[in-house]
N, C-alpha and C. Protein backbone atom coordinates (compact mmCIF):
# COMPACT_ATOMS: atom_id res chain seq x y z
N UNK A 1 -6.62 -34.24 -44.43
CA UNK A 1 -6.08 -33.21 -45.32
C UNK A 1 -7.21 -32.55 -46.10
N UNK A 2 -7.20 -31.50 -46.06
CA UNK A 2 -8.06 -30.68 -47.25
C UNK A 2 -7.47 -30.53 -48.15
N UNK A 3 -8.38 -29.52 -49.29
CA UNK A 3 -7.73 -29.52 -50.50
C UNK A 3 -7.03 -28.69 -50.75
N UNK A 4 -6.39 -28.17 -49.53
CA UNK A 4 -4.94 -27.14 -49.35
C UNK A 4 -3.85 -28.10 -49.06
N UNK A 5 -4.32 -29.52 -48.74
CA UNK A 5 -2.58 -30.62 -48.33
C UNK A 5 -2.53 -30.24 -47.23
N UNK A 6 -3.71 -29.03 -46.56
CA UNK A 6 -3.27 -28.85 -44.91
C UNK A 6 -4.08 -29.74 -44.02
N UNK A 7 -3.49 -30.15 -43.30
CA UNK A 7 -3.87 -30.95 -42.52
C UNK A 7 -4.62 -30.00 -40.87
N UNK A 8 -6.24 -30.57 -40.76
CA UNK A 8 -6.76 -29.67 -40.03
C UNK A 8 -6.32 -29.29 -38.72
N UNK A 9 -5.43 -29.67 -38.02
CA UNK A 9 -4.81 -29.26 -36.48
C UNK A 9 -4.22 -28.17 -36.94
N UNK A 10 -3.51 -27.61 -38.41
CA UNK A 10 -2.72 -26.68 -38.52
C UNK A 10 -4.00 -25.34 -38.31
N UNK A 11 -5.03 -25.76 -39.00
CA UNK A 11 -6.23 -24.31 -39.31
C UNK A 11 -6.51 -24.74 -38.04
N UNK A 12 -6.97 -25.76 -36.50
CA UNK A 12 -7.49 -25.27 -35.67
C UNK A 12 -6.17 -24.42 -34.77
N UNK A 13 -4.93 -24.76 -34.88
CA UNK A 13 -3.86 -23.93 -34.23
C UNK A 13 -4.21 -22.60 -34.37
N UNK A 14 -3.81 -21.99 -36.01
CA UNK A 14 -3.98 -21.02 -36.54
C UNK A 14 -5.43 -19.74 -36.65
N UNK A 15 -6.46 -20.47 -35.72
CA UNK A 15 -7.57 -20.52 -36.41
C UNK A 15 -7.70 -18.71 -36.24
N UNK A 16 -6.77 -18.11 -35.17
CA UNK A 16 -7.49 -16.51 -35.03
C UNK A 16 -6.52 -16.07 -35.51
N UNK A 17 -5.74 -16.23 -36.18
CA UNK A 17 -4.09 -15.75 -37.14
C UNK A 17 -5.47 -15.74 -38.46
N UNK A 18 -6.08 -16.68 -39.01
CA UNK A 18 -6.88 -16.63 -40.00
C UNK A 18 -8.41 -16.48 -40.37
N UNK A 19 -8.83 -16.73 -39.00
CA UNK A 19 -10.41 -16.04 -39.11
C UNK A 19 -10.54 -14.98 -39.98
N UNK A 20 -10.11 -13.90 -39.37
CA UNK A 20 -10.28 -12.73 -40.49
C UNK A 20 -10.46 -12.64 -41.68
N UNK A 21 -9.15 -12.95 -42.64
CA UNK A 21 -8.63 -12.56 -43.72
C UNK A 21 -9.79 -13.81 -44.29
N UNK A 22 -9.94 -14.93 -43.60
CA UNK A 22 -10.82 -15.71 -44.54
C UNK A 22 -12.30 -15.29 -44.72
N UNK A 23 -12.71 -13.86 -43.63
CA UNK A 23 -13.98 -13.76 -43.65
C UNK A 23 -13.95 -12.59 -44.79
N UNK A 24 -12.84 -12.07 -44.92
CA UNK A 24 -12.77 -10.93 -45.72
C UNK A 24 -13.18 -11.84 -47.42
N UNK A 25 -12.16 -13.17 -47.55
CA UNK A 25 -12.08 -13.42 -49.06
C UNK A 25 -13.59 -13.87 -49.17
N UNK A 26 -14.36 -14.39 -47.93
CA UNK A 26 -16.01 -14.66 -48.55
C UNK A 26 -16.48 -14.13 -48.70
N UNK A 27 -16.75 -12.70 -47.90
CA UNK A 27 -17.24 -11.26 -48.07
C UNK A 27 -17.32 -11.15 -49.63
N UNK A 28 -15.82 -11.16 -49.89
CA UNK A 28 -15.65 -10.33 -51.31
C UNK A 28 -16.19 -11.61 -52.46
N UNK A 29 -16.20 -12.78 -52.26
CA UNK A 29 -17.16 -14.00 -52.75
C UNK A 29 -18.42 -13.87 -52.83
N UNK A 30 -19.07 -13.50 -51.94
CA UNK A 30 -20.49 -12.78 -51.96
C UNK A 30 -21.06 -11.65 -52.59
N UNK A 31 -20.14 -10.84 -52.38
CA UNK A 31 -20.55 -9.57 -53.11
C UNK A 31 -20.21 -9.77 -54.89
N UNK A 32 -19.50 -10.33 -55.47
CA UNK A 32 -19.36 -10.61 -56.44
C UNK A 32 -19.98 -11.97 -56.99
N UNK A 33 -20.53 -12.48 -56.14
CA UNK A 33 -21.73 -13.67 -56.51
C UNK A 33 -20.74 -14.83 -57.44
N UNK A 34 -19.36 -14.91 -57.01
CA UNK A 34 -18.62 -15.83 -58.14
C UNK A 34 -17.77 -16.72 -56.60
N UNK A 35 -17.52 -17.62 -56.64
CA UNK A 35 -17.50 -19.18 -55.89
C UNK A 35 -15.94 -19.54 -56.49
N UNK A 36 -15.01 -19.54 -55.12
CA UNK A 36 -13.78 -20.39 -55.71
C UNK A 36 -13.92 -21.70 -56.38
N UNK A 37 -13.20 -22.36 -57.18
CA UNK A 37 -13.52 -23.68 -57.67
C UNK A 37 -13.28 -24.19 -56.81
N UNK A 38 -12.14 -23.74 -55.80
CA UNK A 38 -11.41 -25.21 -54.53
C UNK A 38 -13.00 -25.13 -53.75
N UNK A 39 -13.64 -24.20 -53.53
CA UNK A 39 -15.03 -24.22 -52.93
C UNK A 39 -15.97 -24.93 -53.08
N UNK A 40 -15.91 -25.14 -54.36
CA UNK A 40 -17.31 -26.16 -54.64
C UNK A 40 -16.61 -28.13 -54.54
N UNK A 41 -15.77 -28.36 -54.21
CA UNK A 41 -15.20 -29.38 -53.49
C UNK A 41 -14.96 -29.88 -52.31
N UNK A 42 -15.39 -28.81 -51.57
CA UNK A 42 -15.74 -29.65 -49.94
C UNK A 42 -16.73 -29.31 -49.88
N UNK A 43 -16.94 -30.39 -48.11
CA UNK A 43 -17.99 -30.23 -47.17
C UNK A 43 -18.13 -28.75 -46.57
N UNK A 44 -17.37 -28.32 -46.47
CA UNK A 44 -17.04 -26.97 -45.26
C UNK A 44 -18.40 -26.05 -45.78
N UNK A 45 -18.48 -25.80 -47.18
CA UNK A 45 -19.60 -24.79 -48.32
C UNK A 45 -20.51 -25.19 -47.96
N UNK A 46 -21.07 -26.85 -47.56
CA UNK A 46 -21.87 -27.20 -47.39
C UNK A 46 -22.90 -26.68 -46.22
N UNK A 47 -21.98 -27.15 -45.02
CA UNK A 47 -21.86 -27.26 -44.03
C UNK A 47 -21.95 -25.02 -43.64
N UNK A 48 -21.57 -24.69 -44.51
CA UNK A 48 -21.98 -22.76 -44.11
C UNK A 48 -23.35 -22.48 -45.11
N UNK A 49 -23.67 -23.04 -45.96
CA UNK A 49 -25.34 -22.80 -46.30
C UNK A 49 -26.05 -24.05 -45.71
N UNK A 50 -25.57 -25.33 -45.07
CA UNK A 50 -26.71 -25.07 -44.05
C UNK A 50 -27.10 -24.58 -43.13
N UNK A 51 -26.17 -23.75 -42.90
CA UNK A 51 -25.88 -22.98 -41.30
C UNK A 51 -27.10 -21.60 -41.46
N UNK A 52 -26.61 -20.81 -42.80
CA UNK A 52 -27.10 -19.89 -43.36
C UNK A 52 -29.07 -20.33 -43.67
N UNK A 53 -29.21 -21.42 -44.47
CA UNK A 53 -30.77 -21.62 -44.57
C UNK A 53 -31.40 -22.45 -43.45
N UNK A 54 -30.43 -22.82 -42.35
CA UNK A 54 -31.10 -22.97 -41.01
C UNK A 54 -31.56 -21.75 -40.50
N UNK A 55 -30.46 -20.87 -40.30
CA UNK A 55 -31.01 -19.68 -39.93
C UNK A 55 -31.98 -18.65 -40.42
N UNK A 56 -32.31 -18.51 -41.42
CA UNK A 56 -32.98 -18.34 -42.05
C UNK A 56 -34.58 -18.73 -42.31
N UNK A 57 -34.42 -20.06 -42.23
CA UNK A 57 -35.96 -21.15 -41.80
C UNK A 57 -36.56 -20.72 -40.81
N UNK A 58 -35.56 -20.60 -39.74
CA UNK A 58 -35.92 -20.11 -38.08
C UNK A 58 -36.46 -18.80 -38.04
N UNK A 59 -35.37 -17.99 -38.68
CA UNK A 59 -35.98 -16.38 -38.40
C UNK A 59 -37.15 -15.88 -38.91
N UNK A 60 -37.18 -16.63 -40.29
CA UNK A 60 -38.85 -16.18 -41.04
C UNK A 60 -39.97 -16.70 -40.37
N UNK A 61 -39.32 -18.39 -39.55
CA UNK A 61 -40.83 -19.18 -39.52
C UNK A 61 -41.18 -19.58 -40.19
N UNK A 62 -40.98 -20.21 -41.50
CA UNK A 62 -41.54 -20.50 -43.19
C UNK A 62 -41.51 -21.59 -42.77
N UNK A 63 -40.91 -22.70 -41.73
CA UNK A 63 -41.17 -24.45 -41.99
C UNK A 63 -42.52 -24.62 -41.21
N UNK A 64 -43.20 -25.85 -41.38
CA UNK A 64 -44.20 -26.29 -40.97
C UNK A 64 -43.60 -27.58 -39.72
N UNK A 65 -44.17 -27.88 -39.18
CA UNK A 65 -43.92 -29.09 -38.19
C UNK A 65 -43.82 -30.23 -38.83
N UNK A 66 -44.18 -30.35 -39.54
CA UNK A 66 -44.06 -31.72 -41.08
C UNK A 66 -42.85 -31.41 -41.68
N UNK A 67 -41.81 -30.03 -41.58
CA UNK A 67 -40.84 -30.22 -41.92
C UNK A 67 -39.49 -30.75 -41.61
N UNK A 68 -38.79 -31.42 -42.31
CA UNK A 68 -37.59 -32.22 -42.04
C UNK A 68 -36.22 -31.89 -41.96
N UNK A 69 -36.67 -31.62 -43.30
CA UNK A 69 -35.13 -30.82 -44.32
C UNK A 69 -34.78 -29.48 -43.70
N UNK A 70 -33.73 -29.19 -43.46
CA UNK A 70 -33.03 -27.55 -42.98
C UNK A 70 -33.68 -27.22 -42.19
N UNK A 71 -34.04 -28.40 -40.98
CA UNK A 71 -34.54 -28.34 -39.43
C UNK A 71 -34.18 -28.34 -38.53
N UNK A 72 -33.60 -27.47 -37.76
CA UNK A 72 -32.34 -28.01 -36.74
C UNK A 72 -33.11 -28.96 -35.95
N UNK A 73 -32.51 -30.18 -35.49
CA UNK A 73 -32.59 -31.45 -34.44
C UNK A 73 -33.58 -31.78 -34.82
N UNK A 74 -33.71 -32.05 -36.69
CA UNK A 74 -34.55 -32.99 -37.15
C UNK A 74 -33.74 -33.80 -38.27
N UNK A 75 -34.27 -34.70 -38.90
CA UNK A 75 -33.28 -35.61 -39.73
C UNK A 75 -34.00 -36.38 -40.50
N UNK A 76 -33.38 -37.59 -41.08
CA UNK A 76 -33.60 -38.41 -41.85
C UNK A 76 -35.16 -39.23 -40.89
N UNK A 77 -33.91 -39.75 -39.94
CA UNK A 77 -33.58 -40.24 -39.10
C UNK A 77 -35.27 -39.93 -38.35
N UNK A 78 -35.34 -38.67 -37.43
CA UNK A 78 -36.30 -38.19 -36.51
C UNK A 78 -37.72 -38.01 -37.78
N UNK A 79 -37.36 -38.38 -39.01
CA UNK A 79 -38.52 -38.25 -39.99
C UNK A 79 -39.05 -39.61 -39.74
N UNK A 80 -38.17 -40.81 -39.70
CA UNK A 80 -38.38 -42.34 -39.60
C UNK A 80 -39.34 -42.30 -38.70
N UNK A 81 -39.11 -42.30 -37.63
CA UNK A 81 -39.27 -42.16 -35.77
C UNK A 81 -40.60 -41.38 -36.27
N UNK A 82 -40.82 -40.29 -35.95
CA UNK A 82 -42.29 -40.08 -36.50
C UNK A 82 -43.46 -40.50 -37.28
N UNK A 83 -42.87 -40.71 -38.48
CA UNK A 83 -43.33 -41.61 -39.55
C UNK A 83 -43.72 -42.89 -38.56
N UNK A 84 -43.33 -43.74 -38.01
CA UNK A 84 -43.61 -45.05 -37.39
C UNK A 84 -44.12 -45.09 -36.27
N UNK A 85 -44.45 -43.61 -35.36
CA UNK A 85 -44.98 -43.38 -34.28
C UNK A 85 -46.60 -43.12 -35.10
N UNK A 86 -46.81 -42.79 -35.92
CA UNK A 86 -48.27 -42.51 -36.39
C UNK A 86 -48.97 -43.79 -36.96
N UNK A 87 -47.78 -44.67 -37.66
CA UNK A 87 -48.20 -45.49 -38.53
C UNK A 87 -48.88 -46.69 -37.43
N UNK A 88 -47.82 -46.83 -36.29
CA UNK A 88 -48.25 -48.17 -35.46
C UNK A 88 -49.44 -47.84 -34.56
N UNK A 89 -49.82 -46.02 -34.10
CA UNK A 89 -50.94 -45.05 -34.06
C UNK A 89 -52.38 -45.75 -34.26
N UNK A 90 -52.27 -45.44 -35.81
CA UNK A 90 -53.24 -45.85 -36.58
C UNK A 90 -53.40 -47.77 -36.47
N UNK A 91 -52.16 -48.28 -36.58
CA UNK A 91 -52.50 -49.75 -36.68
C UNK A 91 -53.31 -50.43 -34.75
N UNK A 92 -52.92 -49.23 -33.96
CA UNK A 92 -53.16 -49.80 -32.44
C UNK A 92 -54.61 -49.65 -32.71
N UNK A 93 -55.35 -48.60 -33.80
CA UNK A 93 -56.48 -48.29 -33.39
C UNK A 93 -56.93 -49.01 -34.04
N UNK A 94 -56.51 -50.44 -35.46
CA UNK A 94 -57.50 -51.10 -35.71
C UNK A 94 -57.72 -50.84 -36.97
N UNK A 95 -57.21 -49.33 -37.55
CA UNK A 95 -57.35 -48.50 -38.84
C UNK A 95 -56.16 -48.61 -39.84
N UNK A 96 -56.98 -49.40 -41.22
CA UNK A 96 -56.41 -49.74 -42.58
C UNK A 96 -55.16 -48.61 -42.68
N UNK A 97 -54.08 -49.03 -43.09
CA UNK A 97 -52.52 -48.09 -43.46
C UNK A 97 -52.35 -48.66 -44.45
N UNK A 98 -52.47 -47.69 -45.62
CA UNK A 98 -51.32 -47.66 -46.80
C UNK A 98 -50.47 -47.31 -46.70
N UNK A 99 -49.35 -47.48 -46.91
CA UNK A 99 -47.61 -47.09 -46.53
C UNK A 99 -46.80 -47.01 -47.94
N UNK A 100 -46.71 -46.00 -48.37
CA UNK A 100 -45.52 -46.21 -49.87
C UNK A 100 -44.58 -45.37 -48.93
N UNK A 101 -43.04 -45.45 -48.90
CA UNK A 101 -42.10 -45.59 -48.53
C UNK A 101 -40.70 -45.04 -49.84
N UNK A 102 -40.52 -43.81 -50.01
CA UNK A 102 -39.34 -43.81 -50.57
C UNK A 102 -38.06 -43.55 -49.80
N UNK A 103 -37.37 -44.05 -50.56
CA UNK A 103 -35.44 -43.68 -49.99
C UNK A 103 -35.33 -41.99 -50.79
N UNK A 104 -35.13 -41.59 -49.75
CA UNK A 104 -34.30 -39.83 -49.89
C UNK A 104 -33.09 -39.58 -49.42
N UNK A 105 -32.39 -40.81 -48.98
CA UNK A 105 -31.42 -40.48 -48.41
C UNK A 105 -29.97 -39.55 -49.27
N UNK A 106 -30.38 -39.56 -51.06
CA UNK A 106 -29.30 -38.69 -51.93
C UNK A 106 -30.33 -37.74 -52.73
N UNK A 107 -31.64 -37.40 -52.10
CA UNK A 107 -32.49 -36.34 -52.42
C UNK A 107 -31.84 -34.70 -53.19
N UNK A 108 -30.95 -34.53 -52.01
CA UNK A 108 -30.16 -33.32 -52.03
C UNK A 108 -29.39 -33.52 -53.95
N UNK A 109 -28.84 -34.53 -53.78
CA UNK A 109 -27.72 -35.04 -54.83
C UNK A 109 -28.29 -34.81 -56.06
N UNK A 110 -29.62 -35.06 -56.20
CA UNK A 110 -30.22 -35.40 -57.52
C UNK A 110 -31.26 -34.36 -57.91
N UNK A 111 -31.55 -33.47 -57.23
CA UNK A 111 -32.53 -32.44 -57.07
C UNK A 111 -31.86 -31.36 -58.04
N UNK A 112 -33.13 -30.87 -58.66
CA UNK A 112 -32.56 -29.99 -60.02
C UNK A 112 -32.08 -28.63 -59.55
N UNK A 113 -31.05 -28.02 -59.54
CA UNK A 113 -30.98 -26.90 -59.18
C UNK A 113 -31.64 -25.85 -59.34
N UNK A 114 -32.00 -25.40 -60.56
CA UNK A 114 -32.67 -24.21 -60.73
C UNK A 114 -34.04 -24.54 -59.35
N UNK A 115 -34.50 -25.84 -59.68
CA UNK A 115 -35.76 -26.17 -58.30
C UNK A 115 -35.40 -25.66 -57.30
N UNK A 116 -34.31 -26.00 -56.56
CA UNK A 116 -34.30 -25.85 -55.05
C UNK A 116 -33.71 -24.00 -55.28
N UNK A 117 -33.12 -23.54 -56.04
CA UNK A 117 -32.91 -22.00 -55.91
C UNK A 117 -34.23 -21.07 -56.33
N UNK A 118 -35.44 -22.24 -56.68
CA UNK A 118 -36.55 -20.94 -56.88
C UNK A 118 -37.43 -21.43 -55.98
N UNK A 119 -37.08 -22.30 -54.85
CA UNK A 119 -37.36 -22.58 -53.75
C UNK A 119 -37.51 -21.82 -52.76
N UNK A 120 -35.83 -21.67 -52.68
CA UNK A 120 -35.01 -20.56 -51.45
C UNK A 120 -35.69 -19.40 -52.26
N UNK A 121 -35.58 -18.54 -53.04
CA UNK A 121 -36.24 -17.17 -53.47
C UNK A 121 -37.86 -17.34 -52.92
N UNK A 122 -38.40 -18.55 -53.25
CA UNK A 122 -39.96 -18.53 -52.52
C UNK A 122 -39.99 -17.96 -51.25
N UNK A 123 -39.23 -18.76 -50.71
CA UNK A 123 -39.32 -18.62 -48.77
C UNK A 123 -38.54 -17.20 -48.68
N UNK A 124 -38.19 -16.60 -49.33
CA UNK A 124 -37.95 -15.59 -49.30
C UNK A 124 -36.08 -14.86 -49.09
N UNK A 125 -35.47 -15.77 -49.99
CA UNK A 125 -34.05 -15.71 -49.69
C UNK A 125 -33.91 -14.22 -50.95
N UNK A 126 -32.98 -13.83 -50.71
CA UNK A 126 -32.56 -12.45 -51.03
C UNK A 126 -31.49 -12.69 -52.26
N UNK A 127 -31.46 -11.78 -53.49
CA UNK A 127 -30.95 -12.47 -54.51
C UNK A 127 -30.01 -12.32 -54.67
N UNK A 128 -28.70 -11.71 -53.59
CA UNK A 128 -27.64 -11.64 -53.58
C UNK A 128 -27.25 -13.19 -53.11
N UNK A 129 -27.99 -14.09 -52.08
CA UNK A 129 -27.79 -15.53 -51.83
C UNK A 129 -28.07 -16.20 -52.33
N UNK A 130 -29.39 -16.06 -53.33
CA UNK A 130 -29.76 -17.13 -54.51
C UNK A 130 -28.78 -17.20 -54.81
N UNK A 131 -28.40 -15.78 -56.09
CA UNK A 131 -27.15 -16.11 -57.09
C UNK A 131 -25.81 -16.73 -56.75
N UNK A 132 -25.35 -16.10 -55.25
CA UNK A 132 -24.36 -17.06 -54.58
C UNK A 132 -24.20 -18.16 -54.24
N UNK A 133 -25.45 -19.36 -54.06
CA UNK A 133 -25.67 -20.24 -53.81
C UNK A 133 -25.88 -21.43 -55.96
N UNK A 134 -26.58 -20.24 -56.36
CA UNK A 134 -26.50 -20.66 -57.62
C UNK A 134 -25.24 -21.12 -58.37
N UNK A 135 -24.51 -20.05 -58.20
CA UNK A 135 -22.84 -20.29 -58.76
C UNK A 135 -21.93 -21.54 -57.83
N UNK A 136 -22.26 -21.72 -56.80
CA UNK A 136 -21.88 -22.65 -55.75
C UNK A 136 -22.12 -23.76 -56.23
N UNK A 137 -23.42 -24.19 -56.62
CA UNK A 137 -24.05 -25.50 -57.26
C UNK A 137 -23.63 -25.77 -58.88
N UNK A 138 -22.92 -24.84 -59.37
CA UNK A 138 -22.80 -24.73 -60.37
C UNK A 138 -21.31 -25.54 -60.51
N UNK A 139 -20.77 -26.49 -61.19
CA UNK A 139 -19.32 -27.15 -61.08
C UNK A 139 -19.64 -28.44 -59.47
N UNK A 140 -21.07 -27.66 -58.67
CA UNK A 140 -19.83 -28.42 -57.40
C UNK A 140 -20.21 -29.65 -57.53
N UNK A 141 -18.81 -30.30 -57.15
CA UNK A 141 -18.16 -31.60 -56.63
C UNK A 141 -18.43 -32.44 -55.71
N UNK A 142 -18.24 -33.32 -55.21
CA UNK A 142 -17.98 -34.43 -53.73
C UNK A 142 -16.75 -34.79 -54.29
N UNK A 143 -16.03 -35.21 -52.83
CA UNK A 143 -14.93 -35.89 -52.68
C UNK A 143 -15.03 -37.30 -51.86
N UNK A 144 -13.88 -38.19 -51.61
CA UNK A 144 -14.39 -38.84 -50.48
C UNK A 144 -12.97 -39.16 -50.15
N UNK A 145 -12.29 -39.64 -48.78
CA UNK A 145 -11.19 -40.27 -48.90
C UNK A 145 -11.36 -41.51 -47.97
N UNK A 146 -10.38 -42.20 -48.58
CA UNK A 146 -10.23 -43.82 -48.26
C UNK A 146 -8.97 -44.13 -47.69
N UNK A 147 -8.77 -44.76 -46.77
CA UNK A 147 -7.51 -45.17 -46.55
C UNK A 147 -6.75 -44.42 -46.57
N UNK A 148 -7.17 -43.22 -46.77
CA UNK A 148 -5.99 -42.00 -46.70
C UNK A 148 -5.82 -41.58 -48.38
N UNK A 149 -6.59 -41.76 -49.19
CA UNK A 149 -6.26 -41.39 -50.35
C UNK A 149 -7.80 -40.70 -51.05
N UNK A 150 -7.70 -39.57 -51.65
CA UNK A 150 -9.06 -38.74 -51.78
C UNK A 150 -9.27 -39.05 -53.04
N UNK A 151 -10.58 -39.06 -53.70
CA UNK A 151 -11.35 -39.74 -54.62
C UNK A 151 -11.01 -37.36 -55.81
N UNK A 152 -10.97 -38.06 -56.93
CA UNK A 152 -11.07 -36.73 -57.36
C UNK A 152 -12.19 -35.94 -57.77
């Protein structure tokens, strides 16, 4: 269930009865740089600015090969795997490794906003998406559900 009580087989039934009209109400979300509240409570917001600063990463070229974050078919995960392909590298050849090691796995969670939006303006995001992304972060939420019952 989302936080319409609809249950998602109904929006994939429906989905070209409502494509539209829903691209129209983000449109008009964007252009007015102001964020439903039911918006800043799911994944879905999430899940369309990473879509948006994936694409974006790609088209400018702004990541480096050392980058992780807003990489398509890179991860936590493919950061590990690298990280331990150099480290055991260096240890085959015989050569001293210092290793400090942090957990990032709630990086995103704890990261100051104004930071990561004068981030995106660095790499060159456009300030109709800052501010939209600004107001987005602004109130938003996580949910989680359990057993069938959603956390508020």
């Amino acid at each position: 269930m989302g936080p319409d009580e609809m249950h998602l087989w109904v929006l994939r039934e429906l989905v070209d009865e409502v494509a539209k009209p829903l691209s129209i109400i983000f449109e008009k979300s964007w252009q007015s740089g102001k964020v439903p509240t039911d918006w800043k409570r799911g994944k879905i917001m999430e899940q369309i600015l990473l879509e948006i600063v994936l694409g974006h990463m790609e088209k400018e070229e702004v990541s480096s090969e050392s980058q992780y974050s807003f990489t398509k078919g890179k991860s936590c995960l493919t950061n590990l795997v690298a990280f331990y392909d150099g480290v055991t590298a260096l240890v085959d050849k015989g050569r001293v490794t210092d290793i400090i090691y942090l957990d990032l796995c709630k990086a995103f969670d704890t990261v100051l906003h104004n930071t990561l939006v004068s981030k995106l303006e660095r790499r060159g995001f456009d300030g109709w998406t800052t501010w939209w992304i600004r107001n987005w972060l602004d109130g938003c939420t996580q949910r989680v559900v359990v057993n069938g019952s959603m956390s508020k």
